[in-house]
Structure formats: C-alpha cells, structure tokens
PDB file of N, CA and C in Angstrom:
ATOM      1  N   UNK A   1      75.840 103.053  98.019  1.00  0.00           N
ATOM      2  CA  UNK A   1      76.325 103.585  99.269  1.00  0.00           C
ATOM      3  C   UNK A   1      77.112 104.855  98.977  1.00  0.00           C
ATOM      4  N   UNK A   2      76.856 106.020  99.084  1.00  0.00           N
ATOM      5  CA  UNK A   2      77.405 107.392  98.148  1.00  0.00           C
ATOM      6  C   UNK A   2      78.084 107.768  99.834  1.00  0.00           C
ATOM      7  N   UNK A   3      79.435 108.099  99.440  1.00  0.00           N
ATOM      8  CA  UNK A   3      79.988 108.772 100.584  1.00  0.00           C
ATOM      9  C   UNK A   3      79.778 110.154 101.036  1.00  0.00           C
ATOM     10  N   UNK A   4      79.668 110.751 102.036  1.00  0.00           N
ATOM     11  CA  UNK A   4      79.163 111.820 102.328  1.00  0.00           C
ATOM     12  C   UNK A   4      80.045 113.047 101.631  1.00  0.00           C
ATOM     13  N   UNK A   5      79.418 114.198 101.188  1.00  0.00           N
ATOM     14  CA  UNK A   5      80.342 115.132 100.857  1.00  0.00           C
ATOM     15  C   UNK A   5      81.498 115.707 102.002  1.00  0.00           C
ATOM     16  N   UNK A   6      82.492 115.537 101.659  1.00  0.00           N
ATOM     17  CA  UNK A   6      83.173 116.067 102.889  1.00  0.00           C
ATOM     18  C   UNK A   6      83.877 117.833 103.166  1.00  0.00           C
ATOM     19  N   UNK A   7      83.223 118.623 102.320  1.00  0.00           N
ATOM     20  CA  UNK A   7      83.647 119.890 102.410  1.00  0.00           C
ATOM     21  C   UNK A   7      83.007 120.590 103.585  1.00  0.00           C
ATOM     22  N   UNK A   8      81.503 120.176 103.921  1.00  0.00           N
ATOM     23  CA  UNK A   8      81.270 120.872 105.066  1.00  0.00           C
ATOM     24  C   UNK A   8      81.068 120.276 106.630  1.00  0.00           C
ATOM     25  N   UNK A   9      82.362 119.242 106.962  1.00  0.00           N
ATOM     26  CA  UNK A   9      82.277 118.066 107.788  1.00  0.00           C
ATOM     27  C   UNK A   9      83.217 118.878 108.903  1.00  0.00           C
ATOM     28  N   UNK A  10      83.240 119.794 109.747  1.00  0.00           N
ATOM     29  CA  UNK A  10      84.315 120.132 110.751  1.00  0.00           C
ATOM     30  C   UNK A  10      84.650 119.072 111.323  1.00  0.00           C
ATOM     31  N   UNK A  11      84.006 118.374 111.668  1.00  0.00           N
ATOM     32  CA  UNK A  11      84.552 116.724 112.768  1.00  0.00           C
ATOM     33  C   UNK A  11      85.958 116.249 112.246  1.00  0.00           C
ATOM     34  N   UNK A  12      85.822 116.641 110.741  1.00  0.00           N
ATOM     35  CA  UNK A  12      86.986 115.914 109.680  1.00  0.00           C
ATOM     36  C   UNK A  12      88.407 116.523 110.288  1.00  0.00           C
ATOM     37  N   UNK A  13      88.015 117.831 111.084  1.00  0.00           N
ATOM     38  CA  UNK A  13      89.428 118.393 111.504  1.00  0.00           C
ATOM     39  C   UNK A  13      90.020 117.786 112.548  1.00  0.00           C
ATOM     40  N   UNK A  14      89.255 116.984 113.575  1.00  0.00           N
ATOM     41  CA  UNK A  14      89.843 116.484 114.394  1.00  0.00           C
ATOM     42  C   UNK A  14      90.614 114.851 113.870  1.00  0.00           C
ATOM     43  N   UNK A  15      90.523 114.656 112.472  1.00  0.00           N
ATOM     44  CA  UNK A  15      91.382 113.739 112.737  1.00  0.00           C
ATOM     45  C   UNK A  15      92.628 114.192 111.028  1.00  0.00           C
ATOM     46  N   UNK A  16      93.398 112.899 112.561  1.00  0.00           N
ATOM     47  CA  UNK A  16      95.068 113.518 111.924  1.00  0.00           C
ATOM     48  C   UNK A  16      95.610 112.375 111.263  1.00  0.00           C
ATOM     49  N   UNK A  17      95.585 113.252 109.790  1.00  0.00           N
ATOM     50  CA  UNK A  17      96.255 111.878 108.642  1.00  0.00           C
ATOM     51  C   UNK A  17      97.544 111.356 108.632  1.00  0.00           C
ATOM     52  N   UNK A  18      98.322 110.168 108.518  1.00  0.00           N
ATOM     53  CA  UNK A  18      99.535 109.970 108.611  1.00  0.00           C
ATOM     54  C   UNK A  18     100.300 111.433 106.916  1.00  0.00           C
ATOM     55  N   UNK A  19     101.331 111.279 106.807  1.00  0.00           N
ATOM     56  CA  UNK A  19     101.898 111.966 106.005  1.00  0.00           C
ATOM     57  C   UNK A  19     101.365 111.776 104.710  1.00  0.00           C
ATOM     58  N   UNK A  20     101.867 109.918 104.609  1.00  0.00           N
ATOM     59  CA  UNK A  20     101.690 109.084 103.603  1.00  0.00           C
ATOM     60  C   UNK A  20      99.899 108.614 102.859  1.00  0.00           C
ATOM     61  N   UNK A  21      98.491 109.395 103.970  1.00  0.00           N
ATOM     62  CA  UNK A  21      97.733 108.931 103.668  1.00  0.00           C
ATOM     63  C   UNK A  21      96.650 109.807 103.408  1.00  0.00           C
ATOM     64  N   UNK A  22      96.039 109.337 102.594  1.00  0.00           N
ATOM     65  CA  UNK A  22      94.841 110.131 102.378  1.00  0.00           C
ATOM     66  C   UNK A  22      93.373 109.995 102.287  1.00  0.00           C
ATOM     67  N   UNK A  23      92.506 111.093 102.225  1.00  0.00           N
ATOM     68  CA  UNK A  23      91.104 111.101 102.686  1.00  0.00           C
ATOM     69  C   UNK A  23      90.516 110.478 101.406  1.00  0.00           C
ATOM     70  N   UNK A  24      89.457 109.419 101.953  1.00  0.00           N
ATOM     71  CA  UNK A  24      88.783 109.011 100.719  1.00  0.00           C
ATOM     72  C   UNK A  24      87.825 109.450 101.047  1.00  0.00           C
ATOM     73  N   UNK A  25      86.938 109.294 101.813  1.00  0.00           N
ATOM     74  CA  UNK A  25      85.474 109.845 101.649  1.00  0.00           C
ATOM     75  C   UNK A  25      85.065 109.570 103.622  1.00  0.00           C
ATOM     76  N   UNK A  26      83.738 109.552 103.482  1.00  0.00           N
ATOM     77  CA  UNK A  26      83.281 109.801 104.946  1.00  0.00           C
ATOM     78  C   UNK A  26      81.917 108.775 104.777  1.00  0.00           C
ATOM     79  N   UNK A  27      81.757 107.886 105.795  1.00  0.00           N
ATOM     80  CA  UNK A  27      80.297 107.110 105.417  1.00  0.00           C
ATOM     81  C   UNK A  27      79.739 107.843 106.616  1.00  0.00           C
ATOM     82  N   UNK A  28      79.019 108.674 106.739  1.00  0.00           N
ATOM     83  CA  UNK A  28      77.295 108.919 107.528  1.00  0.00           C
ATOM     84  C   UNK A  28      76.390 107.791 108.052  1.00  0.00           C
ATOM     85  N   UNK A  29      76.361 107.281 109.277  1.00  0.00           N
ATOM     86  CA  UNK A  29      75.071 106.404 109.892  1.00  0.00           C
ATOM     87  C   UNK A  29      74.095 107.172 109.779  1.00  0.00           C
ATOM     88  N   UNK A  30      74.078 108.911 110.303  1.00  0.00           N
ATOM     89  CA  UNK A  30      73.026 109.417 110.267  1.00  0.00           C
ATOM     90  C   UNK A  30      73.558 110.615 109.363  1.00  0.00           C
ATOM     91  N   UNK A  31      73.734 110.661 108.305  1.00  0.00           N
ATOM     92  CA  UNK A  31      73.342 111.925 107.518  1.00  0.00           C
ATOM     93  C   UNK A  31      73.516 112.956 108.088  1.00  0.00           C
ATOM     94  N   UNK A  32      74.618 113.854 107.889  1.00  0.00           N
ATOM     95  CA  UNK A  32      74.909 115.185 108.163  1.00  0.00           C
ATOM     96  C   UNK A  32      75.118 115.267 109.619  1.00  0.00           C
ATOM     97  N   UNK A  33      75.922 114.069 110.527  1.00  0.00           N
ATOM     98  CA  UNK A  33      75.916 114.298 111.919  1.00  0.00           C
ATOM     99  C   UNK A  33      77.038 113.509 111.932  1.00  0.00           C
ATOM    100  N   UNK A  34      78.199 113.476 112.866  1.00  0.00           N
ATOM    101  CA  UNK A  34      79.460 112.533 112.700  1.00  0.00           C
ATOM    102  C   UNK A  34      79.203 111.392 113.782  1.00  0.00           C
ATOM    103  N   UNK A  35      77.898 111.489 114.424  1.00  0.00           N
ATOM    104  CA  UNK A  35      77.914 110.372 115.222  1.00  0.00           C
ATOM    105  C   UNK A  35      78.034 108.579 114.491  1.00  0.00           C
ATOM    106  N   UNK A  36      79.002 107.907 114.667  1.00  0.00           N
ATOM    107  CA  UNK A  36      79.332 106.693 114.217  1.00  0.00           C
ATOM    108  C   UNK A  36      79.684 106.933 112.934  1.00  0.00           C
ATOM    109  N   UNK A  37      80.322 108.280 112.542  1.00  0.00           N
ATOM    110  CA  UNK A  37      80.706 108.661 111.225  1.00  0.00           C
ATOM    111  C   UNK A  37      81.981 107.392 110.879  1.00  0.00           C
ATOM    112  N   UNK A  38      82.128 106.762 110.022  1.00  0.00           N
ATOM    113  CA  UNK A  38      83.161 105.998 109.287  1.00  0.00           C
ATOM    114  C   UNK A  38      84.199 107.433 108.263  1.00  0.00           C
ATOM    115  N   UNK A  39      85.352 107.092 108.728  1.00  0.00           N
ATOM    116  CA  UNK A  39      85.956 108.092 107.510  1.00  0.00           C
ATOM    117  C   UNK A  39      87.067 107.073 106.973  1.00  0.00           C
ATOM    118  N   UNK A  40      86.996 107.115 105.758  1.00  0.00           N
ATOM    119  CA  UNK A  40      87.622 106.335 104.983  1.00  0.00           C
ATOM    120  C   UNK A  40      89.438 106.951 104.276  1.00  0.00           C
ATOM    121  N   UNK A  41      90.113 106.143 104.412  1.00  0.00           N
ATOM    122  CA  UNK A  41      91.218 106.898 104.318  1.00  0.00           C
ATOM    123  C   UNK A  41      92.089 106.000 103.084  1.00  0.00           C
ATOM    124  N   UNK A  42      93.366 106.155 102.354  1.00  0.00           N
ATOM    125  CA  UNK A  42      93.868 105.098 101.619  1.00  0.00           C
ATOM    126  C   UNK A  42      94.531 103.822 102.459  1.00  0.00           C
ATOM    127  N   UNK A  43      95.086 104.186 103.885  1.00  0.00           N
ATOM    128  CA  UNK A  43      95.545 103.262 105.129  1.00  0.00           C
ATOM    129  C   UNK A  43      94.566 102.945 105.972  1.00  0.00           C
ATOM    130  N   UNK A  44      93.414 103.448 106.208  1.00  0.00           N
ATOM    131  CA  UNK A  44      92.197 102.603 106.682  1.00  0.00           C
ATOM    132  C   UNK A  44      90.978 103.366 107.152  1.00  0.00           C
ATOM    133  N   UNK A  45      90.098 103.028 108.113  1.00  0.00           N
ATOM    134  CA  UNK A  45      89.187 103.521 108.478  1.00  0.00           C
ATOM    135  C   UNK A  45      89.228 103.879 110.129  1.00  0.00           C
ATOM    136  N   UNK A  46      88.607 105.278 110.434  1.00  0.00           N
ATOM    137  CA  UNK A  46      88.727 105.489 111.764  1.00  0.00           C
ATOM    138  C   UNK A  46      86.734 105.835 111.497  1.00  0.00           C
ATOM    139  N   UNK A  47      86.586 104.840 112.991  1.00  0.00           N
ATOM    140  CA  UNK A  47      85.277 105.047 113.645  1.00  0.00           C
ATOM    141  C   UNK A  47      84.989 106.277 114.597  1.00  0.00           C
ATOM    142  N   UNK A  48      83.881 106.929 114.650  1.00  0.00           N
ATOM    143  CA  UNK A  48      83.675 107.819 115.865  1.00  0.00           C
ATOM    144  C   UNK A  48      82.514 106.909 116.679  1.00  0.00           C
ATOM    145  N   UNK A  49      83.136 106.829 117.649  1.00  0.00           N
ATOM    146  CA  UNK A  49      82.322 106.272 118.909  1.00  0.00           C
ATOM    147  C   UNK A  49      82.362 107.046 119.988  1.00  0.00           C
ATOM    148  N   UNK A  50      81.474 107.935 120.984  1.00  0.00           N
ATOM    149  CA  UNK A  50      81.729 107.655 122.173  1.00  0.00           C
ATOM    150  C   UNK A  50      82.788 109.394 122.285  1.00  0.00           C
ATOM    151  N   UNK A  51      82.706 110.104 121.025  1.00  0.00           N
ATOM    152  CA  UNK A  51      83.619 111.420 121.247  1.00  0.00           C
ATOM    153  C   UNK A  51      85.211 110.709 121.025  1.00  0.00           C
ATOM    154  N   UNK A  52      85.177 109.594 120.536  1.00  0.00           N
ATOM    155  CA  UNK A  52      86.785 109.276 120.227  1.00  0.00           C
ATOM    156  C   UNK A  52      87.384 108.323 118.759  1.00  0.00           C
ATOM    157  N   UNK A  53      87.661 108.554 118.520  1.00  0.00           N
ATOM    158  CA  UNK A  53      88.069 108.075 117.149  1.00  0.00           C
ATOM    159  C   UNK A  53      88.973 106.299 117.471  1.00  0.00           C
ATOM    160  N   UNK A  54      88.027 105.242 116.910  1.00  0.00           N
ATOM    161  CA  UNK A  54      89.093 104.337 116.879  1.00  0.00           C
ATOM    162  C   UNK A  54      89.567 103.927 115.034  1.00  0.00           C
ATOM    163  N   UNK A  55      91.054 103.781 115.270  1.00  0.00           N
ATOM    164  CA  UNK A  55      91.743 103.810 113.924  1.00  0.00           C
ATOM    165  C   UNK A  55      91.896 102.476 113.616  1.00  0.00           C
ATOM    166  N   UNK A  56      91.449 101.518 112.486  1.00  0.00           N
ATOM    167  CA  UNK A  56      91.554 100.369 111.686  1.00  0.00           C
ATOM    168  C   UNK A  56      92.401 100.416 110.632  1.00  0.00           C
ATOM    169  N   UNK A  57      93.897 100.047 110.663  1.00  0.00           N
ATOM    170  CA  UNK A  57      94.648  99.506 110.075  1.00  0.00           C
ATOM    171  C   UNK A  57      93.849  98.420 108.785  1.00  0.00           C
ATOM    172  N   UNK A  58      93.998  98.801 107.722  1.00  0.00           N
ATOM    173  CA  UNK A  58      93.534  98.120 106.673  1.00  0.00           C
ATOM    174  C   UNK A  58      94.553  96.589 107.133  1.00  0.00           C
ATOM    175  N   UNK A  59      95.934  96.935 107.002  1.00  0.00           N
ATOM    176  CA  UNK A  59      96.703  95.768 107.032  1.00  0.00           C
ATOM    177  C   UNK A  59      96.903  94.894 108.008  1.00  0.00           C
ATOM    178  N   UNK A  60      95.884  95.308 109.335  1.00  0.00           N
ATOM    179  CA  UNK A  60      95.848  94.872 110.569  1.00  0.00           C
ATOM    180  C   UNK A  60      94.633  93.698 110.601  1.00  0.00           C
ATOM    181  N   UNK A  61      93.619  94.037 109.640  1.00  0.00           N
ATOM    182  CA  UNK A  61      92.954  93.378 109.245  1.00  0.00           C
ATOM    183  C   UNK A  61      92.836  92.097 108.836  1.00  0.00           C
ATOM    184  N   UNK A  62      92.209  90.759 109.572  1.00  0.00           N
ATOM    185  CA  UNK A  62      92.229  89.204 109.026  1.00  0.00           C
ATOM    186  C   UNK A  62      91.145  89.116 108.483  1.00  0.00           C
ATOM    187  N   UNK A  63      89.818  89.982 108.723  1.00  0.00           N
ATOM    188  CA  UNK A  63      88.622  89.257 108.222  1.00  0.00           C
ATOM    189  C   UNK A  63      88.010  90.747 108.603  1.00  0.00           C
ATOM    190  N   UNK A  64      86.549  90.669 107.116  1.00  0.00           N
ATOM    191  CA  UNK A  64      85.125  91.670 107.742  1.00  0.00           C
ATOM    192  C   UNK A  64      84.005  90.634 107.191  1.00  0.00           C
ATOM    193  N   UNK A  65      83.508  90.324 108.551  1.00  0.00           N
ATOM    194  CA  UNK A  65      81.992  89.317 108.111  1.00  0.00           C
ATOM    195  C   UNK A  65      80.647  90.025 108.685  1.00  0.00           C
ATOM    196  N   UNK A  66      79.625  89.666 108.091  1.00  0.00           N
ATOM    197  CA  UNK A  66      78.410  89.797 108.879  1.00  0.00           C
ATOM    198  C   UNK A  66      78.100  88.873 109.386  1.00  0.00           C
ATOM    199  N   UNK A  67      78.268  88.295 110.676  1.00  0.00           N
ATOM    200  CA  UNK A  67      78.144  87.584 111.883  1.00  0.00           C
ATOM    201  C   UNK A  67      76.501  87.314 111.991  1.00  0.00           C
ATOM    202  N   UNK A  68      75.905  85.899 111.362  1.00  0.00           N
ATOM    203  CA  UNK A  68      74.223  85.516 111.788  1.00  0.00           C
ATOM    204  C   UNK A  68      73.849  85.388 110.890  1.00  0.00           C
ATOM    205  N   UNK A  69      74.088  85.263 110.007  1.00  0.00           N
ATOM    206  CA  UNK A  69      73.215  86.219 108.627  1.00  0.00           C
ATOM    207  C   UNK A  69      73.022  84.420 108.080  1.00  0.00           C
ATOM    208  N   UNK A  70      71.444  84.054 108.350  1.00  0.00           N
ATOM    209  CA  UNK A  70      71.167  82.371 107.778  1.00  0.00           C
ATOM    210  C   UNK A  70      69.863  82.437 107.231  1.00  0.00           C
ATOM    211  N   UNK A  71      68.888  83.591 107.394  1.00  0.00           N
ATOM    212  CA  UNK A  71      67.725  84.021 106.282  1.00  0.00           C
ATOM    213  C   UNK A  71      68.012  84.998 105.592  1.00  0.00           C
ATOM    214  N   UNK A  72      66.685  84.990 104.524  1.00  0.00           N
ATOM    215  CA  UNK A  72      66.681  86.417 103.707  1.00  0.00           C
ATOM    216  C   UNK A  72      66.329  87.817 104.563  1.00  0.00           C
ATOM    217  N   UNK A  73      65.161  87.131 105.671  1.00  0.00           N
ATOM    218  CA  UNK A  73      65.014  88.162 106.432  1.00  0.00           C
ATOM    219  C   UNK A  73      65.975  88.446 107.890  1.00  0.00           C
ATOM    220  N   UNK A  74      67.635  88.165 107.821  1.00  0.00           N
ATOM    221  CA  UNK A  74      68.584  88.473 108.229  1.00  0.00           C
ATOM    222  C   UNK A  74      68.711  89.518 107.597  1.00  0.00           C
ATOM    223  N   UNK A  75      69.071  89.123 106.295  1.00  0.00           N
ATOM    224  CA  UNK A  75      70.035  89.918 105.604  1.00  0.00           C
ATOM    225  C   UNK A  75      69.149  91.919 105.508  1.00  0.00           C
ATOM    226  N   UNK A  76      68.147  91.802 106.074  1.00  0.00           N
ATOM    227  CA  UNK A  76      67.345  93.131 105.895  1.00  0.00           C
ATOM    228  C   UNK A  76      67.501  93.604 107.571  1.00  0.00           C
ATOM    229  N   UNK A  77      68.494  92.975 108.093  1.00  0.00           N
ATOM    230  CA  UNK A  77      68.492  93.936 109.958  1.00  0.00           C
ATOM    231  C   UNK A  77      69.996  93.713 109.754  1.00  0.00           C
ATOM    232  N   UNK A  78      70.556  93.784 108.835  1.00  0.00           N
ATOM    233  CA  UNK A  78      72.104  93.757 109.084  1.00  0.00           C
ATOM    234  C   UNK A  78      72.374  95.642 108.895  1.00  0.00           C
ATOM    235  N   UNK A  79      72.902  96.020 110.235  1.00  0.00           N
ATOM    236  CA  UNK A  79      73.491  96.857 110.531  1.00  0.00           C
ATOM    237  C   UNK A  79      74.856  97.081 110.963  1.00  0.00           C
ATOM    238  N   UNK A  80      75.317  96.468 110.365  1.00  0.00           N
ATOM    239  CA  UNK A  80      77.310  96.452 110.551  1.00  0.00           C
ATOM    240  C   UNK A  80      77.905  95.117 110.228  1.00  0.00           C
ATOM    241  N   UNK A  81      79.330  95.464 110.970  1.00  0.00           N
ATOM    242  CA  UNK A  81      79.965  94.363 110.347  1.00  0.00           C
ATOM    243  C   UNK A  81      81.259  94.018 111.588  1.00  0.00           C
ATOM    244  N   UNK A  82      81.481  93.310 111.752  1.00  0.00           N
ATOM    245  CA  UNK A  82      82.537  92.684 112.410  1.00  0.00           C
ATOM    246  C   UNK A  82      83.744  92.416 112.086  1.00  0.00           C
ATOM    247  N   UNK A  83      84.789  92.848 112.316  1.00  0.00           N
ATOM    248  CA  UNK A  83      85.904  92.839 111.527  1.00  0.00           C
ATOM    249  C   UNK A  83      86.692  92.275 112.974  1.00  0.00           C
ATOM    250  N   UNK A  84      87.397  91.829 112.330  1.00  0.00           N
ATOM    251  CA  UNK A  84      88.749  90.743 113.024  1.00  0.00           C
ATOM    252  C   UNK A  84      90.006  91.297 112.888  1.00  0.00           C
ATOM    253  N   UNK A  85      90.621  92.248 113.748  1.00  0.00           N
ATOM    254  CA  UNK A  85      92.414  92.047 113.494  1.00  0.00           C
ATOM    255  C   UNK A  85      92.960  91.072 113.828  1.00  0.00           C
ATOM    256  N   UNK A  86      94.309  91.384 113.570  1.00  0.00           N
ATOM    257  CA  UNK A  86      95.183  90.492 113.431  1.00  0.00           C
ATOM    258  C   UNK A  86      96.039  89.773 115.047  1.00  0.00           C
ATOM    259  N   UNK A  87      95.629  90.829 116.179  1.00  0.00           N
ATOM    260  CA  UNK A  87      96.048  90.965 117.194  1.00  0.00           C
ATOM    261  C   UNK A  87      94.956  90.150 118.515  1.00  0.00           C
ATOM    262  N   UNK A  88      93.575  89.254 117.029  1.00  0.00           N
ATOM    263  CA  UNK A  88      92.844  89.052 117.955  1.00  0.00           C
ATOM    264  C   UNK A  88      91.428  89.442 118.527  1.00  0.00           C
ATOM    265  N   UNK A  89      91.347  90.727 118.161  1.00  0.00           N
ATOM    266  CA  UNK A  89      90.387  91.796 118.714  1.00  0.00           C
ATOM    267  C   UNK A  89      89.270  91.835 117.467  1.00  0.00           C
ATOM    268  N   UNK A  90      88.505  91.641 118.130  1.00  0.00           N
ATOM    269  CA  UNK A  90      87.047  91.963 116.802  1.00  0.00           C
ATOM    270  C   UNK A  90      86.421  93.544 117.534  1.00  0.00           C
ATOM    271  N   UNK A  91      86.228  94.445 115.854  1.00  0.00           N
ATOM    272  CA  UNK A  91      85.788  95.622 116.239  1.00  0.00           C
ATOM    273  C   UNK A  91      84.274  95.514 115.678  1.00  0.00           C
ATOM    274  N   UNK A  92      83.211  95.917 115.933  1.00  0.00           N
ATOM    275  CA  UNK A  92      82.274  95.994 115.619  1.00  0.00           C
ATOM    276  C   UNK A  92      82.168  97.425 114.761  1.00  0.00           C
ATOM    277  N   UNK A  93      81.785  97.326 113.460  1.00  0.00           N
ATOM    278  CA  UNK A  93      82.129  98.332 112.687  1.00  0.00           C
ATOM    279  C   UNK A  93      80.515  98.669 112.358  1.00  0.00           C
ATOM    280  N   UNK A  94      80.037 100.034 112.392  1.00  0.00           N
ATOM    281  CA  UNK A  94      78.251 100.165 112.436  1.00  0.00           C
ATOM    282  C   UNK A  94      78.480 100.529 110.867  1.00  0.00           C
ATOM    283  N   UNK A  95      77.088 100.368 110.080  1.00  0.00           N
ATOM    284  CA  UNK A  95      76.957 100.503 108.796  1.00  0.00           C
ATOM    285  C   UNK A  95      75.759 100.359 108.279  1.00  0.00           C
ATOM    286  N   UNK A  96      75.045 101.489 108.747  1.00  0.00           N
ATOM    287  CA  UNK A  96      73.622 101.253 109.307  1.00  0.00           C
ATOM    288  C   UNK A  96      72.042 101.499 108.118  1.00  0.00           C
ATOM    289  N   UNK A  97      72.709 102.186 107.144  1.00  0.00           N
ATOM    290  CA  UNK A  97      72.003 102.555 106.101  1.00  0.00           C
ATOM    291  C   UNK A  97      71.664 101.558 105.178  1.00  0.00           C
ATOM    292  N   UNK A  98      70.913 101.884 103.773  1.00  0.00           N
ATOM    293  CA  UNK A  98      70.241 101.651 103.018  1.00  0.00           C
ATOM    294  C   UNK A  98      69.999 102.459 102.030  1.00  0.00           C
ATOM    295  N   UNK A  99      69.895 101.456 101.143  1.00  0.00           N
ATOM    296  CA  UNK A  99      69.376 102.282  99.676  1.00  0.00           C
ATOM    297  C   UNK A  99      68.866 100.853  98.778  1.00  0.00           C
ATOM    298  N   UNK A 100      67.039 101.151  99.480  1.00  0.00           N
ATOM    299  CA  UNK A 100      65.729 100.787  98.738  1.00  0.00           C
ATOM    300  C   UNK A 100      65.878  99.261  99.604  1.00  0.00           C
ATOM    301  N   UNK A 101      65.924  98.452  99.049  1.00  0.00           N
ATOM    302  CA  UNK A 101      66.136  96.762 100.005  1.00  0.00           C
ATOM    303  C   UNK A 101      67.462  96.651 100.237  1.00  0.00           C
ATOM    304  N   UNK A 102      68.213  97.055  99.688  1.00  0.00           N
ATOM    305  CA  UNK A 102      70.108  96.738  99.477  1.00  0.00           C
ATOM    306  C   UNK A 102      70.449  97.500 100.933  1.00  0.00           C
ATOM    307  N   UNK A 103      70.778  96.569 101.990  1.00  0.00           N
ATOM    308  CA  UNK A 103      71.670  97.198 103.151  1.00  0.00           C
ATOM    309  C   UNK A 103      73.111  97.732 102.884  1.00  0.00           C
ATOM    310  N   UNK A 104      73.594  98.852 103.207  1.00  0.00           N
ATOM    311  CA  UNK A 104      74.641  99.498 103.271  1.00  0.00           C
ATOM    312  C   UNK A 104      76.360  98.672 103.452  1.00  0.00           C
ATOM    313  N   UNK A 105      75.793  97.933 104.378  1.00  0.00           N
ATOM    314  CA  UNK A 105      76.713  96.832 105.485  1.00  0.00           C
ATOM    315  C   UNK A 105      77.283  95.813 104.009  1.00  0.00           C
ATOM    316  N   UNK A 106      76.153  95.699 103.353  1.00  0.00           N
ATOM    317  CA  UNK A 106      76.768  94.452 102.248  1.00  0.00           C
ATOM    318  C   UNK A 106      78.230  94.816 101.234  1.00  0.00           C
ATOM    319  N   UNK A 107      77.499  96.682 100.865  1.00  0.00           N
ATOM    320  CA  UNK A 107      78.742  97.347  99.711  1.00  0.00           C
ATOM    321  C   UNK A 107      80.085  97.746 100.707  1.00  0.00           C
ATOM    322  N   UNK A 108      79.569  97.893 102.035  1.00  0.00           N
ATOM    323  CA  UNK A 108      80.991  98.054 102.527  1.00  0.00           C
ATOM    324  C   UNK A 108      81.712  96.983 102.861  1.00  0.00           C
ATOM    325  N   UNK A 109      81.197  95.770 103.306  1.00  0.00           N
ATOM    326  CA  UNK A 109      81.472  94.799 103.422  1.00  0.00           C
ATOM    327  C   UNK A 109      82.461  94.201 101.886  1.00  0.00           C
ATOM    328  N   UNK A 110      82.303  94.199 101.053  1.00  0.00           N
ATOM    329  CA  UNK A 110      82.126  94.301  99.872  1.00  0.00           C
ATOM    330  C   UNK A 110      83.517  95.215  99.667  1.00  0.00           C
ATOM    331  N   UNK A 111      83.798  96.031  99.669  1.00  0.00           N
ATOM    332  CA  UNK A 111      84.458  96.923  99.479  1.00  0.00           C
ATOM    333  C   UNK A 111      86.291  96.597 100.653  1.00  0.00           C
ATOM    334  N   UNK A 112      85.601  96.187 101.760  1.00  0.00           N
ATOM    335  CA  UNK A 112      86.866  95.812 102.666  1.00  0.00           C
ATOM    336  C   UNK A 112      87.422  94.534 101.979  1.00  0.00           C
ATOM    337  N   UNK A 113      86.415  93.406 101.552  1.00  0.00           N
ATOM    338  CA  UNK A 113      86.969  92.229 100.819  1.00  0.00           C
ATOM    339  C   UNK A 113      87.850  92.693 100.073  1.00  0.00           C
ATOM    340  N   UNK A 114      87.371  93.897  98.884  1.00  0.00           N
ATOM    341  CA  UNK A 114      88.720  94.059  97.985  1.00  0.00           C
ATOM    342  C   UNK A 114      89.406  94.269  98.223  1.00  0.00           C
ATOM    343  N   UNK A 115      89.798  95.423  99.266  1.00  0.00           N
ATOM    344  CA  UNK A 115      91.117  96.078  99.840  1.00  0.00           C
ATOM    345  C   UNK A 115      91.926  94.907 100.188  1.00  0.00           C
ATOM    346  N   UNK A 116      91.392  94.160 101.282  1.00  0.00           N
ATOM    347  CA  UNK A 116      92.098  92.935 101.723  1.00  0.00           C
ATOM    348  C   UNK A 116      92.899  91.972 100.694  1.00  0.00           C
ATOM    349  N   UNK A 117      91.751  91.890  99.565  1.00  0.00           N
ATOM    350  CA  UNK A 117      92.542  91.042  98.423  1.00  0.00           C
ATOM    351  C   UNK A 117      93.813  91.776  98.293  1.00  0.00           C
ATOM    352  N   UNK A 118      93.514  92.944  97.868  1.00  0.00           N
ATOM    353  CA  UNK A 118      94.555  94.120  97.252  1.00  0.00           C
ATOM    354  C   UNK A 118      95.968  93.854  97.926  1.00  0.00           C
ATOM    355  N   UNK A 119      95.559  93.925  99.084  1.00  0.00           N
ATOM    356  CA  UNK A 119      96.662  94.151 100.111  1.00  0.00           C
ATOM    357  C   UNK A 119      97.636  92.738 100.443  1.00  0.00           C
ATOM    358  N   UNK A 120      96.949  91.666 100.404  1.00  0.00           N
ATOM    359  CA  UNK A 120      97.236  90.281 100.021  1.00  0.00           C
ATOM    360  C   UNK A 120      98.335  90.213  98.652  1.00  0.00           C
ATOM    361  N   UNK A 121      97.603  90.632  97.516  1.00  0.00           N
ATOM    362  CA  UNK A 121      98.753  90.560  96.330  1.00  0.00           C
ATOM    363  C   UNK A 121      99.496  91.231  96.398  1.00  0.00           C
ATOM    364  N   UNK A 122      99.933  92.252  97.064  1.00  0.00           N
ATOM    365  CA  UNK A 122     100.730  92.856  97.269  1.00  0.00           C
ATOM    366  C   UNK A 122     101.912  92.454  97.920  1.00  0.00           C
ATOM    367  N   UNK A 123     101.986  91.837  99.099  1.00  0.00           N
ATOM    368  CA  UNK A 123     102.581  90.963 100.234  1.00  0.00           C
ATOM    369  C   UNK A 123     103.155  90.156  99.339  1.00  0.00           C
TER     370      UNK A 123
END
C-alpha cells in the first residue's frame, strides 16, 4: 500500500495541522485525485468526503474492523473499513485499492491495529 507522493497534492493545503502534529503520508482511492483522499498524520487521519474533511482522533479510536468478511471471496470486495470511536459513532473509512490479490483495506487495517496497540501501552 505505497502512500501517495505528497509534494504535488494542493488539497494538502487545505488542511490544518495541530502544532504538535505531523504529515505522514496521503492514501489515494483514486490516484492523483483527493477525492476520498485519506491523509495520514502522527495524531490521526482526516477523510475527504463530500468537499469536507472529517478528522479521526487516533486516541478517539475503540476499534477498526472489516465488517462481513466470512469467505475468501469476501475478503476480495473489501473496500474499507469501519472504525468505532469512543463516543459511539462508527465512521466508515474507504480504502479502496489493491496491489495484485492483496486488498488495500487489510494493510491499513493492519496498520490502525498497531497504532491502537501503541497508544494502549502508552496509557
């Protein structure tokens, strides 16, 4: 799952980092377009939906599952992921790519587990 280069991303200007945080990378649904762009930050992830940015608190976070998933031929239409705060609210997080049979949704999926651990030992 290679994060998008982010030097020639203008969309990136419209969003505003806390002091304390910084840019990790940018996930692309569609390659070189910010529609349902994921941007990844060290305090969390903001979605573009809809012309508006929603912001995911890593630490707000209880859970990221793929919701259905009971065949093999599930696991090849998984396009996102479902994440659970803490307040209640499940966000539907898109993650729509691929690379060869391996869905996208699994390494990010994958990737929020650790943070969460992270953030757990920490506490």
């Amino acid at each position: 799952m290679p994060a998008a280069d982010t030097t020639n991303r203008e969309y990136l200007q419209e969003v505003s980092l806390q002091k304390s945080e910084a840019l990790v990378g940018v996930y692309e649904n569609t390659p070189g377009t910010q529609h349902e762009a994921i941007v990844i930050s060290t305090l969390g992830l903001r979605v573009l939906r809809d012309d508006s940015w929603t912001y995911i608190r890593y630490d707000e976070i209880e859970r990221a599952d793929t919701e259905g998933i009971d065949t093999p031929q599930d696991k090849q239409m998984v396009d996102g992921l479902w994440v659970r705060l803490a307040s209640g609210e499940s966000v539907w997080l898109p993650v729509k790519g691929r690379q060869g049979k391996f869905r996208d949704a699994f390494t990010f999926l994958h990737f929020l587990r650790r943070v969460l651990e992270h953030i757990e030992r920490q506490a």
